[in-house]
Protein backbone atom coordinates (compact mmCIF):
# COMPACT_ATOMS: atom_id res chain seq x y z
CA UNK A 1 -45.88 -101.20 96.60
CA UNK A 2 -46.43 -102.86 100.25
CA UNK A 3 -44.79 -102.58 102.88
CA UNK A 4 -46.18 -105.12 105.11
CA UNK A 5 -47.50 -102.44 107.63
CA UNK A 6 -50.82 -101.93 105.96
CA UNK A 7 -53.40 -101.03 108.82
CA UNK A 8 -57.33 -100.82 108.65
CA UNK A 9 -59.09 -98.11 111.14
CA UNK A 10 -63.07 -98.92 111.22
CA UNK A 11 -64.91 -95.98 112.55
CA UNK A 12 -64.89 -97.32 116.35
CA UNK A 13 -61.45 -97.78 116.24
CA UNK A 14 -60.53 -94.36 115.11
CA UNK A 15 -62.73 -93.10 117.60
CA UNK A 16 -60.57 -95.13 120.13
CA UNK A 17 -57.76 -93.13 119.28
CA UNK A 18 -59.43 -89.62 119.30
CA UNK A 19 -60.58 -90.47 122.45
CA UNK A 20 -57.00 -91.66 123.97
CA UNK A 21 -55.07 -88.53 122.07
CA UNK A 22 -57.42 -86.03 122.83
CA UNK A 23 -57.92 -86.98 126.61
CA UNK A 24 -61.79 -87.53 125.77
CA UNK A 25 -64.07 -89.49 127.16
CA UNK A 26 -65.08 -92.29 123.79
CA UNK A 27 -68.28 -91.06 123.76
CA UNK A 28 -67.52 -87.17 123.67
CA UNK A 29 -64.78 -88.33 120.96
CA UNK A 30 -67.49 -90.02 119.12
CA UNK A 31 -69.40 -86.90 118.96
CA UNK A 32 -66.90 -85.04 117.72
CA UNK A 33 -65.94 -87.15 114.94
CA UNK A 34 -69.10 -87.47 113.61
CA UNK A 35 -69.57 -83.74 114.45
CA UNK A 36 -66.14 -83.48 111.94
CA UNK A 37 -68.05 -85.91 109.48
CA UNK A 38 -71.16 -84.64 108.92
CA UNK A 39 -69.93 -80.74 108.65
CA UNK A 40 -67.63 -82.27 105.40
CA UNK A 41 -70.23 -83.55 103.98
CA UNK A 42 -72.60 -80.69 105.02
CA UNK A 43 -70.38 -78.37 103.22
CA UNK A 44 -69.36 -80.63 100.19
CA UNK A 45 -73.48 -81.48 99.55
CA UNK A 46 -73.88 -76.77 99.16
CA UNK A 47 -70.69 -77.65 96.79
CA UNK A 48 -68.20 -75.93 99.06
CA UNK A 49 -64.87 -76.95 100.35
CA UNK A 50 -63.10 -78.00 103.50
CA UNK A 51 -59.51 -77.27 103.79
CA UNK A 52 -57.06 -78.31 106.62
CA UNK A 53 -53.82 -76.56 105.52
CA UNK A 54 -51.00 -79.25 105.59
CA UNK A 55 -53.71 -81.85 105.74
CA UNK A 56 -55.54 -81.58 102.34
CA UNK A 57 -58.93 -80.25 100.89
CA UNK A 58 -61.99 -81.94 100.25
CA UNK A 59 -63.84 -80.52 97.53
CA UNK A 60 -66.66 -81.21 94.66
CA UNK A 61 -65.23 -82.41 91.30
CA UNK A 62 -68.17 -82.27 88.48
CA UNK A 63 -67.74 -85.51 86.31
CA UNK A 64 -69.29 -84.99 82.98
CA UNK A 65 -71.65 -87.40 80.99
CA UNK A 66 -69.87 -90.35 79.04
CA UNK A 67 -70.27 -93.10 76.89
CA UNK A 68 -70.17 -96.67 78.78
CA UNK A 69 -70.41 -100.14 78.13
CA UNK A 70 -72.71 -102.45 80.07
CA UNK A 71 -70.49 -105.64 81.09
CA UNK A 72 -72.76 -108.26 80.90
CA UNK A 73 -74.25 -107.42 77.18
CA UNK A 74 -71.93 -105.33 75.37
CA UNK A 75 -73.99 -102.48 75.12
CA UNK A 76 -73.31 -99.00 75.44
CA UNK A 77 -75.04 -97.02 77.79
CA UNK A 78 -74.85 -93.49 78.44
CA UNK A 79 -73.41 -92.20 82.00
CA UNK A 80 -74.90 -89.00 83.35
CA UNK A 81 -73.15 -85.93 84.66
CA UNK A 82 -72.83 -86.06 88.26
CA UNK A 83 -70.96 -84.78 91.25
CA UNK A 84 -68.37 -86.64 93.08
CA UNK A 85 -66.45 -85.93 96.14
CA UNK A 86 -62.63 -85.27 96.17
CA UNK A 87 -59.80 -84.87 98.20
CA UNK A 88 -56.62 -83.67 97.68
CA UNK A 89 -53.64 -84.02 100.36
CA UNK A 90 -51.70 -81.37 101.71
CA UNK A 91 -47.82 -81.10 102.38
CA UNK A 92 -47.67 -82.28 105.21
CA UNK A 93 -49.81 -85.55 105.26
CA UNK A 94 -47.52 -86.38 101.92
CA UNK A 95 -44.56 -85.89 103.73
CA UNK A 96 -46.19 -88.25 106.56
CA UNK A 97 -47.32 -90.71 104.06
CA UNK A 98 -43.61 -90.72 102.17
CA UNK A 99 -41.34 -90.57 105.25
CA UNK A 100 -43.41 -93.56 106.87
């Protein structure tokens, strides 16, 4: 379903509006987001979790090995276990999301 308003935020442009909302300077605000960044994924890498009640929880999902085919021949192949990053959202960024 679209609703015509879809929007895409690179990095700088996010960083634009931390700096604007916040009252920061753009290079303090860059700091800080990749300050915000880099402790998620600090903490998700240990296998931790982040959580930002009414916002959502990032977290470390454990995705066992599986059986997969190789597109261009047909073959099967086997995937291995690995570790994948997730994120689940809170109350209020659904209610954000839904009432937009």
């Amino acid at each position: 379903m679209t609703t015509g308003k879809e929007e895409i935020v690179t990095k700088a442009e996010f960083v634009d509006r931390v700096a604007q909302e916040s009252g920061l300077g753009k290079s303090e605000a860059g700091k800080a987001v990749d300050a915000v960044l880099d402790t998620i994924s600090e903490v998700l890498s240990r296998g931790g979790e982040v959580n930002f009640t009414g916002f959502g929880k990032f977290s470390v999902a454990e995705r066992g090995a599986r059986q997969g085919v190789n597109p261009q021949t047909g073959d099967r192949i086997e995937i291995a276990a690995t570790r994948v990053p997730r994120f689940s959202a809170g109350s209020a960024l659904k209610s954000a999301v839904k009432g937009y």
